[in-house]
Protein backbone atom coordinates (compact mmCIF):
# COMPACT_ATOMS: atom_id res chain seq x y z
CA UNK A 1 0.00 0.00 0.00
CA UNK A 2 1.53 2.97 -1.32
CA UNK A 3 -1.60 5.20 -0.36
CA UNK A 4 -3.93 7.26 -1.70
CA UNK A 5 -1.76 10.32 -1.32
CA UNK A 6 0.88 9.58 -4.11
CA UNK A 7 -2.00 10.06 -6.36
CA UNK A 8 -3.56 13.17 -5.34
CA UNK A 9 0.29 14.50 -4.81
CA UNK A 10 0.49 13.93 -8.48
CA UNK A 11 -2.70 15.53 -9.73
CA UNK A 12 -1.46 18.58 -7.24
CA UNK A 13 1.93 18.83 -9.48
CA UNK A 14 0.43 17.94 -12.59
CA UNK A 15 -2.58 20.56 -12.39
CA UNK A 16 -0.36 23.37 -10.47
CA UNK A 17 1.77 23.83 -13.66
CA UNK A 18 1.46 27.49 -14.94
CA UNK A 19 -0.29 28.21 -17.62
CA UNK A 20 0.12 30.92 -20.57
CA UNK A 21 -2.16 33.09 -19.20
CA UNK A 22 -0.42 33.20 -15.90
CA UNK A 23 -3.07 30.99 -13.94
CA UNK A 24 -2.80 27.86 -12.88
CA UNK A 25 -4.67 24.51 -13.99
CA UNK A 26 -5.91 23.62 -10.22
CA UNK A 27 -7.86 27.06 -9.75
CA UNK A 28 -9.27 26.51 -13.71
CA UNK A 29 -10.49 23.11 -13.83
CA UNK A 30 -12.22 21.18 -11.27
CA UNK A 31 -12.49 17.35 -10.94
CA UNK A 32 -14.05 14.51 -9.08
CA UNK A 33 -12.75 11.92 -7.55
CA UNK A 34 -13.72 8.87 -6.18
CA UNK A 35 -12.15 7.84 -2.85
CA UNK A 36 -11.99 4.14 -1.00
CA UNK A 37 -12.97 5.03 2.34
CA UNK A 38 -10.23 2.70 3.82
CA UNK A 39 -8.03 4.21 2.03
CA UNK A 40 -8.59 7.49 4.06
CA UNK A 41 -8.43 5.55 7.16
CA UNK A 42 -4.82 4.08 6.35
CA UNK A 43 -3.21 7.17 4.96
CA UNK A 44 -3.25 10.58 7.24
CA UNK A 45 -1.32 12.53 3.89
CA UNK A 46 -3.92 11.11 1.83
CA UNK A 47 -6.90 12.74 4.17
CA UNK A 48 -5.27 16.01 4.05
CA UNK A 49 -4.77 16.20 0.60
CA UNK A 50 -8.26 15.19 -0.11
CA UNK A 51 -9.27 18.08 1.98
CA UNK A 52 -7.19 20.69 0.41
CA UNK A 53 -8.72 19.29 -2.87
CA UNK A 54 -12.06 19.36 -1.80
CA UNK A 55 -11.00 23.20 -0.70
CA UNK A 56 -10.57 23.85 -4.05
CA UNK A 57 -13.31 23.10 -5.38
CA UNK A 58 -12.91 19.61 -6.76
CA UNK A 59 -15.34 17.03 -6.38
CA UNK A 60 -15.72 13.78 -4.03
CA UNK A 61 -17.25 11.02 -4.97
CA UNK A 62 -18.05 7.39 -2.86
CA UNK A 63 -16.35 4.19 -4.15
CA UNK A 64 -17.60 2.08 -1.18
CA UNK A 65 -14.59 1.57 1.45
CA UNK A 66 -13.00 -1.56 0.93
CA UNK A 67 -14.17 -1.57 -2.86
CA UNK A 68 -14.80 -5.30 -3.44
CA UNK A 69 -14.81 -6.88 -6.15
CA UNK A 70 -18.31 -8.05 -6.31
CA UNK A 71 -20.00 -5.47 -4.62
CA UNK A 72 -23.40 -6.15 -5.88
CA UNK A 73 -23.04 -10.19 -4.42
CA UNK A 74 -22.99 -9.10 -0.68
CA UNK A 75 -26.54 -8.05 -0.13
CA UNK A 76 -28.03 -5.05 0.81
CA UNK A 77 -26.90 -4.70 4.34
CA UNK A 78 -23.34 -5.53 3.41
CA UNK A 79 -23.71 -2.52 0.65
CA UNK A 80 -25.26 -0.21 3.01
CA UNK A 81 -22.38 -0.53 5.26
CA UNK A 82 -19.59 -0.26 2.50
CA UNK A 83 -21.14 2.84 1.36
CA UNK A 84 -21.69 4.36 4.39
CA UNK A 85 -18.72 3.66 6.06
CA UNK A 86 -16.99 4.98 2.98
CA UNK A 87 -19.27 8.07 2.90
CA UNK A 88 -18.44 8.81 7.06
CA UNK A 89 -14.84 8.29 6.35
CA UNK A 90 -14.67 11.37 3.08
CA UNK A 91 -16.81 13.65 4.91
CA UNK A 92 -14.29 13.25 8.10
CA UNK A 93 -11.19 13.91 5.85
CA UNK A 94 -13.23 17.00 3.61
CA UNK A 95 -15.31 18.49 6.16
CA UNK A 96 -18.25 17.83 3.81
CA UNK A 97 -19.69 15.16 2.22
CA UNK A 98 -19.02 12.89 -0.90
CA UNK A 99 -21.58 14.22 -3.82
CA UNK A 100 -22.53 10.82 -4.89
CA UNK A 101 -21.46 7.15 -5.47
């Protein structure tokens, strides 16, 4: 587990580069990502990082929060709990909640 924070460190780099017009491509564009909810729970960087995305603007999506592979086999109460848990867990690390799954 390398954690979710290598990612958003590169969309941070990536998007921060200057453009011609002086801006830069974080402030210009927005985004949405979809977080694993463990993921948040195993990575501190990562959580702060998603918050200083979701600062920004960018969207926050659910992806359940251990994302298994055959979600839709568990049965409902299994799914409720994946997607809750996963939506707790990004509106603890963004101070708001996911806009969707």
């Amino acid at each position: 587990f390398k954690g979710v924070h290598h990612f958003l460190q590169a969309f941070v780099r990536i998007m921060s580069e200057q453009q011609p017009t002086g801006g830069s491509l974080i402030s210009l564009s927005s985004a949405t990502f979809f977080v694993v909810g463990q993921d948040l729970e195993l990575d501190p960087e990562g959580r702060r990082l998603l918050a200083e995305l979701a600062g920004l603007g960018h969207e926050l999506a659910n992806h359940s929060f251990t994302h298994p592979y055959e979600l839709v086999r568990l049965g409902r109460t299994r799914i409720a709990e994946e997607i809750d848990r996963a939506h707790a867990a990004i509106g603890a690390a963004a101070n708001a909640p996911p806009v969707g799954f």
